[in-house]
PDB file of N, CA and C in Angstrom:
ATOM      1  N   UNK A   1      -1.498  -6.951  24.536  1.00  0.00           N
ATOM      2  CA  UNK A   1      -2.033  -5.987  23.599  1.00  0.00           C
ATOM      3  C   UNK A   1      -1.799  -6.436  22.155  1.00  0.00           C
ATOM      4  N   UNK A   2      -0.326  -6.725  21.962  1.00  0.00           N
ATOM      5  CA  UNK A   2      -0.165  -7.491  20.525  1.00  0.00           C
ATOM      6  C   UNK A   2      -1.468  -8.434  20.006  1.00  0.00           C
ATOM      7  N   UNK A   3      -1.386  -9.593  20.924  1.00  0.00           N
ATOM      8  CA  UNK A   3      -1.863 -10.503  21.024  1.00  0.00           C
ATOM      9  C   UNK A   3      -3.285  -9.986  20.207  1.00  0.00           C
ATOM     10  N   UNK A   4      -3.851  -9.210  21.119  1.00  0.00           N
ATOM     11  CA  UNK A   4      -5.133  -8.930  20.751  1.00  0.00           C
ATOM     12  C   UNK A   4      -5.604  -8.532  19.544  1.00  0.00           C
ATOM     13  N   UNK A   5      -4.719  -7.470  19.120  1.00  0.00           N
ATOM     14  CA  UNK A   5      -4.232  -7.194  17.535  1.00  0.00           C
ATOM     15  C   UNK A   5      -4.552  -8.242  16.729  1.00  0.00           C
ATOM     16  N   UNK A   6      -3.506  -9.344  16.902  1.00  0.00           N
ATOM     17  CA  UNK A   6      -3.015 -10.075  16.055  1.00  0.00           C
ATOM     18  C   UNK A   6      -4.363 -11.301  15.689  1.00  0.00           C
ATOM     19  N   UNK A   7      -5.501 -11.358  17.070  1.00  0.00           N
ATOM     20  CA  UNK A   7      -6.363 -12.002  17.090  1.00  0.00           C
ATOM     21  C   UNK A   7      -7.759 -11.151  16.289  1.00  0.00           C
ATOM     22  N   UNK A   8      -7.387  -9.922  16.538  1.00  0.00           N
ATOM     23  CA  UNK A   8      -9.007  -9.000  15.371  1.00  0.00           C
ATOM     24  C   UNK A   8      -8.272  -8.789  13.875  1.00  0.00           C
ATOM     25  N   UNK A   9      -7.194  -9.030  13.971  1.00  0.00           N
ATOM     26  CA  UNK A   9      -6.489  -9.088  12.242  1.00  0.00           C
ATOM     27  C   UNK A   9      -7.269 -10.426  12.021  1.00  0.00           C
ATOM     28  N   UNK A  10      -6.728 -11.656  12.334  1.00  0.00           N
ATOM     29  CA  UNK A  10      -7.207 -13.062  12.125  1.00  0.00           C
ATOM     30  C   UNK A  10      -8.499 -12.570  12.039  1.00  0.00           C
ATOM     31  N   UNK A  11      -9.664 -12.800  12.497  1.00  0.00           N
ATOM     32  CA  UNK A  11     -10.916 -12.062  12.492  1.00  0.00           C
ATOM     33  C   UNK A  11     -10.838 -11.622  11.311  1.00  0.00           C
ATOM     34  N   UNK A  12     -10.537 -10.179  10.727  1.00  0.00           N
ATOM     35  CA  UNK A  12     -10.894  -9.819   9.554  1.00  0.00           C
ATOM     36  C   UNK A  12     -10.388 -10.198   8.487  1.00  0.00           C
ATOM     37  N   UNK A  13      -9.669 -11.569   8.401  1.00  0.00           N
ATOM     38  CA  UNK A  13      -8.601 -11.759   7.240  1.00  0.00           C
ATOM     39  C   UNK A  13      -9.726 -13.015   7.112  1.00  0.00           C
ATOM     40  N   UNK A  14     -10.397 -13.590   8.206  1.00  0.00           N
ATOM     41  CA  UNK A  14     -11.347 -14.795   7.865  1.00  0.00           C
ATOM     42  C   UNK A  14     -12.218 -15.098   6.859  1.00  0.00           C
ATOM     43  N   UNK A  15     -12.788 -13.986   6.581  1.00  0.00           N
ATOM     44  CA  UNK A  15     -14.523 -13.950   6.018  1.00  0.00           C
ATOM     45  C   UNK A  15     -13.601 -14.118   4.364  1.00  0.00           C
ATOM     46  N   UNK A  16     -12.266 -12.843   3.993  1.00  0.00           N
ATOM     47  CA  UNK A  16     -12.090 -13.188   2.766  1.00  0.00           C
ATOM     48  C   UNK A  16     -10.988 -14.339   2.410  1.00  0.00           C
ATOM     49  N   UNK A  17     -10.867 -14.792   2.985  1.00  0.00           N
ATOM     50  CA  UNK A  17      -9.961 -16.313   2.898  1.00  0.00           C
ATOM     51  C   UNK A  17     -11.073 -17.222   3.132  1.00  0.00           C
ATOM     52  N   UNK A  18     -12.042 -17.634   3.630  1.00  0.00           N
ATOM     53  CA  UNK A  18     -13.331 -19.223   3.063  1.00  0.00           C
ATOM     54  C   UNK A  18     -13.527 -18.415   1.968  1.00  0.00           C
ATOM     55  N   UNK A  19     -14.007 -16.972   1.481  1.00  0.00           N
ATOM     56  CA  UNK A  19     -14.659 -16.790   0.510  1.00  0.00           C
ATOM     57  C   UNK A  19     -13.704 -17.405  -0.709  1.00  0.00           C
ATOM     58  N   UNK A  20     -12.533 -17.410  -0.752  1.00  0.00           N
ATOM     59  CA  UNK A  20     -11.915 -17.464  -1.628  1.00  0.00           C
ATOM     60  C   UNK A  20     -11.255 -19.165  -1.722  1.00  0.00           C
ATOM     61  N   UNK A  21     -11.406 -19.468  -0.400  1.00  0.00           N
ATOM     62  CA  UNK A  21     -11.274 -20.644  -0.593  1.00  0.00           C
ATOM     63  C   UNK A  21     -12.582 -21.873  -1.211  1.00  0.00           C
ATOM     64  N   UNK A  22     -13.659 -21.302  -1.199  1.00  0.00           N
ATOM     65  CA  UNK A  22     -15.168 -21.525  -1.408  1.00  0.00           C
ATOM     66  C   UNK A  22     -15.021 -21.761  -3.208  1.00  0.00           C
ATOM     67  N   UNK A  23     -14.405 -20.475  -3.125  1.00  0.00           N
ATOM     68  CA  UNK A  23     -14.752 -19.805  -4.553  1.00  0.00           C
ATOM     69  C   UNK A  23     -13.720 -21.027  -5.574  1.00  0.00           C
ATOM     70  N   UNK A  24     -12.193 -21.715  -5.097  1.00  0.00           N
ATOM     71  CA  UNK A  24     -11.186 -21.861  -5.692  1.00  0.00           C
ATOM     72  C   UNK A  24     -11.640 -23.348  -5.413  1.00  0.00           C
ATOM     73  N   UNK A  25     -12.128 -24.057  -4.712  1.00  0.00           N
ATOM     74  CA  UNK A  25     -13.245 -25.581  -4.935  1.00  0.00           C
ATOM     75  C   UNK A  25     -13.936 -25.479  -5.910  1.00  0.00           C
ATOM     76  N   UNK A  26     -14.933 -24.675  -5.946  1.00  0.00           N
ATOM     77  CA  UNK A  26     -15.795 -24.805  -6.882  1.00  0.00           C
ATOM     78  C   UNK A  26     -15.494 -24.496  -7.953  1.00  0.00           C
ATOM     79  N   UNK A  27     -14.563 -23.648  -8.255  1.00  0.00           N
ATOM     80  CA  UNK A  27     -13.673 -23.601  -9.656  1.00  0.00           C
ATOM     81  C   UNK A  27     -13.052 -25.040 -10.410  1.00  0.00           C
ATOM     82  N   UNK A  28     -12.175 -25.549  -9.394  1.00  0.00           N
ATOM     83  CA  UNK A  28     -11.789 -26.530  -9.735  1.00  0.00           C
ATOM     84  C   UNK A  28     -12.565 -27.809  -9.839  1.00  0.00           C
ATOM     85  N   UNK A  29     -14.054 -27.819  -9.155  1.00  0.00           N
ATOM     86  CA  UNK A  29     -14.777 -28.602  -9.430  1.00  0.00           C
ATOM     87  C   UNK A  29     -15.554 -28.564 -10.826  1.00  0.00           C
ATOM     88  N   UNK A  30     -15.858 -27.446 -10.704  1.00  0.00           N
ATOM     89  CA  UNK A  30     -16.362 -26.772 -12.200  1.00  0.00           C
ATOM     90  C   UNK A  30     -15.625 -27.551 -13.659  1.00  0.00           C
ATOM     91  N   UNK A  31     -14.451 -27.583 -13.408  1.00  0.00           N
ATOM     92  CA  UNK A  31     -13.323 -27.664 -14.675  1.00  0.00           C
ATOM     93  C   UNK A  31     -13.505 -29.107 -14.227  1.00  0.00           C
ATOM     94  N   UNK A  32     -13.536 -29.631 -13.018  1.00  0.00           N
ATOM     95  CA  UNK A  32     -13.249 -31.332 -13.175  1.00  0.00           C
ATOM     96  C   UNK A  32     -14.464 -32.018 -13.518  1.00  0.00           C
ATOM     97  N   UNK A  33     -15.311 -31.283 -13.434  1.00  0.00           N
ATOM     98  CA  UNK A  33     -17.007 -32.398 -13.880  1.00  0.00           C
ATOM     99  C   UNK A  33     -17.452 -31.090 -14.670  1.00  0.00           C
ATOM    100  N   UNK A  34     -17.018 -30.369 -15.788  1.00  0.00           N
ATOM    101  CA  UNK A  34     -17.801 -29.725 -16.644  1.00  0.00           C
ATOM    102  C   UNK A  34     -18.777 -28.617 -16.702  1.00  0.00           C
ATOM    103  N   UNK A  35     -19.282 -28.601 -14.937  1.00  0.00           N
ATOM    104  CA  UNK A  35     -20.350 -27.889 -14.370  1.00  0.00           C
ATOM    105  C   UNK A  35     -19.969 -26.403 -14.344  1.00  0.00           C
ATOM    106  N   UNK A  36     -21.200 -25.474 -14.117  1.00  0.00           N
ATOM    107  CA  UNK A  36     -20.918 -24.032 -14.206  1.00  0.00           C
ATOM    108  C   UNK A  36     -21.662 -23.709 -12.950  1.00  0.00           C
ATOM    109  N   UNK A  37     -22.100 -24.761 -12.008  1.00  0.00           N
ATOM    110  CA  UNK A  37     -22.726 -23.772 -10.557  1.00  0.00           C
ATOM    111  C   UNK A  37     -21.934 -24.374  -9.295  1.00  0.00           C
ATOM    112  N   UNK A  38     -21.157 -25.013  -9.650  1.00  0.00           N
ATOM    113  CA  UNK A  38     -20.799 -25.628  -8.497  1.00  0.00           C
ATOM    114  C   UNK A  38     -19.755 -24.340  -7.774  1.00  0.00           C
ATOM    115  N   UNK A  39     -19.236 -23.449  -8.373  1.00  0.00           N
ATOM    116  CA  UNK A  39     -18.605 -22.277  -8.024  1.00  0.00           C
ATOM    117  C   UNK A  39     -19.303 -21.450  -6.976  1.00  0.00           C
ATOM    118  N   UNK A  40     -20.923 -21.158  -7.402  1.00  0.00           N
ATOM    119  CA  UNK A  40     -21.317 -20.921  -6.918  1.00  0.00           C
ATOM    120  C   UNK A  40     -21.372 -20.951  -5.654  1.00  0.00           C
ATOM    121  N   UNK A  41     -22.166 -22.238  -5.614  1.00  0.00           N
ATOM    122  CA  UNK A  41     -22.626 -23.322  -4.326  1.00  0.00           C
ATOM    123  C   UNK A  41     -21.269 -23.051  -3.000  1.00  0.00           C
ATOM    124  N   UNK A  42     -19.823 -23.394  -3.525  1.00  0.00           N
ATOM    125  CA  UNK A  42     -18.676 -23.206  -2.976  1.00  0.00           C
ATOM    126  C   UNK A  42     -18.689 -22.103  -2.189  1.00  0.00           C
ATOM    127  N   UNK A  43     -18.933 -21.182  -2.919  1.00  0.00           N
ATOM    128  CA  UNK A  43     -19.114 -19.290  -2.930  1.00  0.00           C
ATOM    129  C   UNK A  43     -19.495 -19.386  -1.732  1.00  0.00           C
ATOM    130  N   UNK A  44     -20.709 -19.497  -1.679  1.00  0.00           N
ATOM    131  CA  UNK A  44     -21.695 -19.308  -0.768  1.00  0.00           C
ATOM    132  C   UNK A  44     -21.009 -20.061   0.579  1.00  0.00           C
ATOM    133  N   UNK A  45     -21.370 -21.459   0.618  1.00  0.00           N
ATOM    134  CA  UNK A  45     -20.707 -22.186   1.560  1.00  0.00           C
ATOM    135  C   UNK A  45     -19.627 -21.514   2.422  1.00  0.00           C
ATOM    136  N   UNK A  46     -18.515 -21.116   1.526  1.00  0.00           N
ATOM    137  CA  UNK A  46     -17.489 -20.350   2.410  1.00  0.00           C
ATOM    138  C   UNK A  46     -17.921 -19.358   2.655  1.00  0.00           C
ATOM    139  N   UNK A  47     -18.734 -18.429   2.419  1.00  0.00           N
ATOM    140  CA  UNK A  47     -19.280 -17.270   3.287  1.00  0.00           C
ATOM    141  C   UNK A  47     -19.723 -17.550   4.200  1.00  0.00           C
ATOM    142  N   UNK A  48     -20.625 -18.814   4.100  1.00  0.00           N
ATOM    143  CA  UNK A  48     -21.364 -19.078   5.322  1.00  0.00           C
ATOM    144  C   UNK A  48     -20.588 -19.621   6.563  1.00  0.00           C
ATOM    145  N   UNK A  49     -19.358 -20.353   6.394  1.00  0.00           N
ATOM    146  CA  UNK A  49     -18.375 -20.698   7.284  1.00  0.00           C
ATOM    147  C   UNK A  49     -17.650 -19.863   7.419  1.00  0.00           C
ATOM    148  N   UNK A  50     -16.920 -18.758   7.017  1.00  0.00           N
ATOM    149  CA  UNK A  50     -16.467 -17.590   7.442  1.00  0.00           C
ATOM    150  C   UNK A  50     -17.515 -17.169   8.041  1.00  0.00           C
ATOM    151  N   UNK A  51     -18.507 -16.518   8.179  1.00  0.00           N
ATOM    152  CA  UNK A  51     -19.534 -15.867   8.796  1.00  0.00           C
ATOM    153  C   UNK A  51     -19.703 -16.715  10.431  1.00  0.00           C
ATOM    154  N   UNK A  52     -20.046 -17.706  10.345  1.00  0.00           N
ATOM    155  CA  UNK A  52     -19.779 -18.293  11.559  1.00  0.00           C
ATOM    156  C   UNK A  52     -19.017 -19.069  12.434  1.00  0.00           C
ATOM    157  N   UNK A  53     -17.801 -19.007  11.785  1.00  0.00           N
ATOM    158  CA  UNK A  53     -16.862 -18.704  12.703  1.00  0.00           C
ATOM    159  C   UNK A  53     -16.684 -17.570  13.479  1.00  0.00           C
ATOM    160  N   UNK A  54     -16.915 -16.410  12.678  1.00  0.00           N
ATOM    161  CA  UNK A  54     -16.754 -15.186  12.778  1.00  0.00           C
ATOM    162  C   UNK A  54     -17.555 -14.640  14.519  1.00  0.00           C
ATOM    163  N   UNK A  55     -18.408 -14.990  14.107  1.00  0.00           N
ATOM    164  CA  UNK A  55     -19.624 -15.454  15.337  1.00  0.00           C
ATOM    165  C   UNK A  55     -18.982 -15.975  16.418  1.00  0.00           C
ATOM    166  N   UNK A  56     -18.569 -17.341  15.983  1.00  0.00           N
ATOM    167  CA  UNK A  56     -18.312 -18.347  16.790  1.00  0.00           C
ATOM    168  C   UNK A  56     -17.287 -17.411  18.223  1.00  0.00           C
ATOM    169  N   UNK A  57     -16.329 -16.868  17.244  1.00  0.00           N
ATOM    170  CA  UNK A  57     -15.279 -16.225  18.207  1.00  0.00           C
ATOM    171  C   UNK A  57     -15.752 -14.988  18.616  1.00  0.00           C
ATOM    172  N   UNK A  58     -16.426 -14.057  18.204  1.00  0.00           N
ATOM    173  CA  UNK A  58     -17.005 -13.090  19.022  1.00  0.00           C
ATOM    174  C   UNK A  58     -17.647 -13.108  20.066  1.00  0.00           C
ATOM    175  N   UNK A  59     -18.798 -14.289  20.285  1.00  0.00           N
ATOM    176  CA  UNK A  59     -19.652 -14.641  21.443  1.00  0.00           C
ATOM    177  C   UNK A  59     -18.541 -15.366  21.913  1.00  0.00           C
ATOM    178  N   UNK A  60     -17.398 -16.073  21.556  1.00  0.00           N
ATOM    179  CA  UNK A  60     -16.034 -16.366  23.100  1.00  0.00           C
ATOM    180  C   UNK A  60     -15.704 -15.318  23.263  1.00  0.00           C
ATOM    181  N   UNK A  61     -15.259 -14.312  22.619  1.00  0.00           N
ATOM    182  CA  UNK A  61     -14.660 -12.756  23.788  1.00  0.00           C
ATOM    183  C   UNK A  61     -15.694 -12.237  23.798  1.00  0.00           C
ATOM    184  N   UNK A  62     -16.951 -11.946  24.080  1.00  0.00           N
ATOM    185  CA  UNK A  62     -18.049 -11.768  24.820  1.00  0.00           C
ATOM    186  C   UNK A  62     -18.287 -12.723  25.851  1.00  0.00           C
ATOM    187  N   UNK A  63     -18.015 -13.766  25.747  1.00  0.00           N
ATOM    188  CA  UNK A  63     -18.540 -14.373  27.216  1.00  0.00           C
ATOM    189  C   UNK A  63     -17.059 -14.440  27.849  1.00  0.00           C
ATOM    190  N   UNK A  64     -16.276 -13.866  27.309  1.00  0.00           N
ATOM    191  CA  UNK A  64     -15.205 -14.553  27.895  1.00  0.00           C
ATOM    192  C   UNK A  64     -14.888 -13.267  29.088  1.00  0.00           C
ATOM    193  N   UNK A  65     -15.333 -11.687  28.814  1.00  0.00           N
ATOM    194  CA  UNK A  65     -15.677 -10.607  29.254  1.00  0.00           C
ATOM    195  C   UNK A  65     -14.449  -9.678  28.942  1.00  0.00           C
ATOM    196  N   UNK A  66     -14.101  -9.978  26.995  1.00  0.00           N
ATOM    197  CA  UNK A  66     -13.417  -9.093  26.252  1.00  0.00           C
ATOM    198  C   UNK A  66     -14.092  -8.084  25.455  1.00  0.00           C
ATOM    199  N   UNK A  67     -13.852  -6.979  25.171  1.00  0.00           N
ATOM    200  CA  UNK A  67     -14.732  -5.993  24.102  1.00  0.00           C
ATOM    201  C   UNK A  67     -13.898  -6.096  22.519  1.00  0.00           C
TER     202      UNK A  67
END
């Protein structure tokens, strides 16, 4: 039961940890080559890899025949 917990916490702690890790690349890329979109670009990216991971592990405890 813990377990399970501890695995839909992970789950929701995902999406805002790439976002922020997305966000803290492209910052520092920003400042190292001068640029103002590369933050962006980062942004996004880590949403999009949070997002499917997010996926990734839901369709395993769906097929795996967890709710």
């Amino acid at each position: 039961m813990i377990a399970q917990i501890e695995e839909y916490l992970a789950l929701a702690m995902m999406l805002p940890i790439a976002s922020f890790v997305g966000l803290g690349i492209g910052y520092l890329l920003d400042k190292a080559f001068g640029t103002h979109f590369l933050q962006i670009v980062f942004l996004i990216l880590g949403v999009a890899g949070g997002f499917l991971e997010l996926i990734r592990r839901l369709l395993e405890d769906t097929r795996d025949g967890r709710d």
